[in-house]
N, C-alpha and C. Protein backbone atom coordinates (compact mmCIF):
# COMPACT_ATOMS: atom_id res chain seq x y z
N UNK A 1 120.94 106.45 124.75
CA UNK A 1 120.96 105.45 125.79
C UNK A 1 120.69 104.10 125.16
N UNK A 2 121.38 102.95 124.69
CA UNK A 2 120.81 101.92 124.01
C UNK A 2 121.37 101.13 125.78
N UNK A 3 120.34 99.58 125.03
CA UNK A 3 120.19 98.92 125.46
C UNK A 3 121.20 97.72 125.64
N UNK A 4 120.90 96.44 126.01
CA UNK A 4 121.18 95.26 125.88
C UNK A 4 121.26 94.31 124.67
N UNK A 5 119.74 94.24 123.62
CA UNK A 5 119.48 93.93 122.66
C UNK A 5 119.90 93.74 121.82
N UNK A 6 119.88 92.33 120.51
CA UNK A 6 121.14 92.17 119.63
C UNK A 6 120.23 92.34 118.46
N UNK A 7 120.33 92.85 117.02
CA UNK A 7 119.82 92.89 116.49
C UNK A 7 119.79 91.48 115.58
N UNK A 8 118.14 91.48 115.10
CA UNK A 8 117.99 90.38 115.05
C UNK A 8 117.04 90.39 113.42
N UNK A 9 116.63 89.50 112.68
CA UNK A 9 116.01 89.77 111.67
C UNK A 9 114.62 90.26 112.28
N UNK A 10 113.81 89.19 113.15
CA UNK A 10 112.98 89.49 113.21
C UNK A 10 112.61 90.65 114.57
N UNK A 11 113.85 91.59 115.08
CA UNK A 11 113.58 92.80 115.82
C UNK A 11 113.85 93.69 114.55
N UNK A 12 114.28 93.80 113.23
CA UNK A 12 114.27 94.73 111.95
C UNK A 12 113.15 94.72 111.75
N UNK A 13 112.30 93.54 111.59
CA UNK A 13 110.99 93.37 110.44
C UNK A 13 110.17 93.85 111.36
N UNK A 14 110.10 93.90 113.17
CA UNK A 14 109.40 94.59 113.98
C UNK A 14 109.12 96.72 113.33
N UNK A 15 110.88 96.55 112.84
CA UNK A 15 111.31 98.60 112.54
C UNK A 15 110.03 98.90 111.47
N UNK A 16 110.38 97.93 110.53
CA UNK A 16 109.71 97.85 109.56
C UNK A 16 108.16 98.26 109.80
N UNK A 17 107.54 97.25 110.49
CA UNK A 17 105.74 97.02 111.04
C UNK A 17 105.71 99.02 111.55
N UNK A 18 106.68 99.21 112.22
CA UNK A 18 106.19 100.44 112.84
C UNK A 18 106.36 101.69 112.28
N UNK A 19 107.34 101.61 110.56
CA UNK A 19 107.65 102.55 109.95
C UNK A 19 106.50 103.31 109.78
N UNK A 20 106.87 104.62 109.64
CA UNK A 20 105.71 105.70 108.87
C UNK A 20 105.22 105.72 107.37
N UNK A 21 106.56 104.98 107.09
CA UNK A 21 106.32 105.30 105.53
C UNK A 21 106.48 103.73 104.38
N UNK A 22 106.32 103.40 103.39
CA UNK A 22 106.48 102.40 102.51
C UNK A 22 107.70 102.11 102.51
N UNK A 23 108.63 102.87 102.20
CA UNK A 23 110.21 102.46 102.27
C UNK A 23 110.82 103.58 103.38
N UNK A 24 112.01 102.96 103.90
CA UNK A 24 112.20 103.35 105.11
C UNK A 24 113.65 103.70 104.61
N UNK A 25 114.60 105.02 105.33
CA UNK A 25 116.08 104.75 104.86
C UNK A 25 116.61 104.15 106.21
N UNK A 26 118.09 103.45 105.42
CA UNK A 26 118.63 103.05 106.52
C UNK A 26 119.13 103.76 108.00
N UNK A 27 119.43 105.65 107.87
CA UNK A 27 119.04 106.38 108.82
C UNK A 27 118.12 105.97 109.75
N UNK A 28 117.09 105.91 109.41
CA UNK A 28 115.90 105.61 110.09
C UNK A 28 116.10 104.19 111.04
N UNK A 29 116.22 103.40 110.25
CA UNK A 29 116.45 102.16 110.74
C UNK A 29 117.64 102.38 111.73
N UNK A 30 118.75 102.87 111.12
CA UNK A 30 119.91 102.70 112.50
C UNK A 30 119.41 103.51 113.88
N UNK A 31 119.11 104.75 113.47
CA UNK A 31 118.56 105.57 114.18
C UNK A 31 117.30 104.82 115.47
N UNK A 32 116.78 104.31 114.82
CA UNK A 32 115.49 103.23 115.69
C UNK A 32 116.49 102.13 116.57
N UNK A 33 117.31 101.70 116.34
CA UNK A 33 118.08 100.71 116.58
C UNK A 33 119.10 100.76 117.43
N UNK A 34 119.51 101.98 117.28
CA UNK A 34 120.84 102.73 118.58
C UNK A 34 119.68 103.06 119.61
N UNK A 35 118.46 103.18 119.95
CA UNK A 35 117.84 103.49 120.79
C UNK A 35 117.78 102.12 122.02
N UNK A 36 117.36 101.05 121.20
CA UNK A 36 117.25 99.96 122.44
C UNK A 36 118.53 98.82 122.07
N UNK A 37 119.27 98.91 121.25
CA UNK A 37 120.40 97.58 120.67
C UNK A 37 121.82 98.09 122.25
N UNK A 38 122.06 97.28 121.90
CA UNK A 38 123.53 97.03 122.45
C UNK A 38 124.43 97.68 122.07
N UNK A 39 125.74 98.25 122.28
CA UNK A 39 126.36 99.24 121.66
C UNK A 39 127.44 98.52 120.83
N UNK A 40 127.07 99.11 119.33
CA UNK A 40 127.52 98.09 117.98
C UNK A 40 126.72 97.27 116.84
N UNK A 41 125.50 96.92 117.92
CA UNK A 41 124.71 95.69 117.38
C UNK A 41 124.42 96.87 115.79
N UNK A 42 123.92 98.11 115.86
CA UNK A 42 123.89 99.03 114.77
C UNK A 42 124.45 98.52 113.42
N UNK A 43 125.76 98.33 114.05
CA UNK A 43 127.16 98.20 112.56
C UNK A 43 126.62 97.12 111.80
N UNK A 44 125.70 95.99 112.22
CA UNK A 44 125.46 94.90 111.86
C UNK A 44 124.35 94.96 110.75
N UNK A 45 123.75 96.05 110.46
CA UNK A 45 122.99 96.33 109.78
C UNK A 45 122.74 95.99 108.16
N UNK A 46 123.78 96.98 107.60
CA UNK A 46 124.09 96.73 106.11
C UNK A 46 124.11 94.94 105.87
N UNK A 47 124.73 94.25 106.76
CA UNK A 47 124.71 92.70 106.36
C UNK A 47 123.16 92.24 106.61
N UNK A 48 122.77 92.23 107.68
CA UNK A 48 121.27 91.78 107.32
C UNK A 48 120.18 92.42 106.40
N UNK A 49 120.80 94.04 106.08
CA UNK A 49 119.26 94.07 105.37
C UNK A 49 119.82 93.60 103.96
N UNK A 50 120.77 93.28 103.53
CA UNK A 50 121.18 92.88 102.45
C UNK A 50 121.08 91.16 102.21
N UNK A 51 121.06 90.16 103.79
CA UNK A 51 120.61 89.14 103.56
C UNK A 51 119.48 88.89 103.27
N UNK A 52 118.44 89.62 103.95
CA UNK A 52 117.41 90.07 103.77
C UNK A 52 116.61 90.22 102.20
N UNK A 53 117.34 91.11 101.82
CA UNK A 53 116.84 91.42 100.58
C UNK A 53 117.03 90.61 99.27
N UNK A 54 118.23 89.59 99.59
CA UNK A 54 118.91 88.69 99.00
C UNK A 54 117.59 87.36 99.07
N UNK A 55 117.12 87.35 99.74
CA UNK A 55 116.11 86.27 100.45
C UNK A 55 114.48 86.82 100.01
N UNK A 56 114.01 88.11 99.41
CA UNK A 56 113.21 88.20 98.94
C UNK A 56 112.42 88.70 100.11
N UNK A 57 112.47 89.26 101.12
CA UNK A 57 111.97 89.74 102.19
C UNK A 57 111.85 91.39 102.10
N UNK A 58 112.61 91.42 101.91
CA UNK A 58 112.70 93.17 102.01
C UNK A 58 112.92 93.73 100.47
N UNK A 59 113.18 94.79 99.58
CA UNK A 59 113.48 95.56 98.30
C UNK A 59 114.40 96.68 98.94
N UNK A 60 115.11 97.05 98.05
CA UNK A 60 115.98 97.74 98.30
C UNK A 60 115.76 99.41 97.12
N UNK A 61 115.61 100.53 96.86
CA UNK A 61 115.33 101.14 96.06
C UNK A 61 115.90 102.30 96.37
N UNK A 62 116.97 102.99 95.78
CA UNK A 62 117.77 104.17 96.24
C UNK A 62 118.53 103.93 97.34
N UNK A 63 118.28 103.19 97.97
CA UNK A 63 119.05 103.02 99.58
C UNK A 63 118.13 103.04 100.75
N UNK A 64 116.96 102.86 100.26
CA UNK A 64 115.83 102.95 101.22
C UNK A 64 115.16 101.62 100.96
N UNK A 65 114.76 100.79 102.04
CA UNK A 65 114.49 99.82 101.78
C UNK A 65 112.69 99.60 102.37
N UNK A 66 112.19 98.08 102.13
CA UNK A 66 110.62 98.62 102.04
C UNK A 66 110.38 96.76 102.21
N UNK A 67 109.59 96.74 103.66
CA UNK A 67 109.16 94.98 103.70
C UNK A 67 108.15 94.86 103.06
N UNK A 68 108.73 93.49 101.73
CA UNK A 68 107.82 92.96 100.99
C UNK A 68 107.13 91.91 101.66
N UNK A 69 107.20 90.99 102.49
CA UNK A 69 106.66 90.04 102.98
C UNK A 69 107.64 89.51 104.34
N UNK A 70 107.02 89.59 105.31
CA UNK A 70 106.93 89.46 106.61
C UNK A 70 106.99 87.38 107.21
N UNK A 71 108.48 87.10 107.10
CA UNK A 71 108.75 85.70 107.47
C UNK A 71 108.14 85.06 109.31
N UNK A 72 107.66 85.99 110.01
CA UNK A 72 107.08 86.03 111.07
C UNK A 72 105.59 85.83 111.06
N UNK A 73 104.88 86.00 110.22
CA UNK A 73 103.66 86.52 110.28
C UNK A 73 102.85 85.47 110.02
């Protein structure tokens, strides 16, 4: 059942705050994200966590990625 919601950097870095674990896979993340996003907003993914990571925010390691520092906070 998703939502309305567009994905946004700082509704990712929210996925992030609530992960279980240090690095998260992107499963996880889409998976969290088809729950309340808009239908699509998902696909948008790979480009932000890669701007993201490009920007020194997030690490990337196997394909699982892990917030280094929190631009909200």
């Amino acid at each position: 059942m998703a939502g309305g919601k567009e994905l946004t950097d700082r509704f990712l870095i929210a996925l992030f705050k609530r992960g279980k674990a240090e690095f998260l896979p992107v499963t996880y993340l889409k998976g969290e994200g088809d729950k309340v996003l808009a239908k699509g907003q998902s696909d948008k993914l790979p480009q932000i966590l890669s701007e993201l990571t490009e920007k020194g925010i997030l690490e990337e390691v196997n394909g699982e990625y892990k917030l280094i520092k929190d631009p909200f906070a």
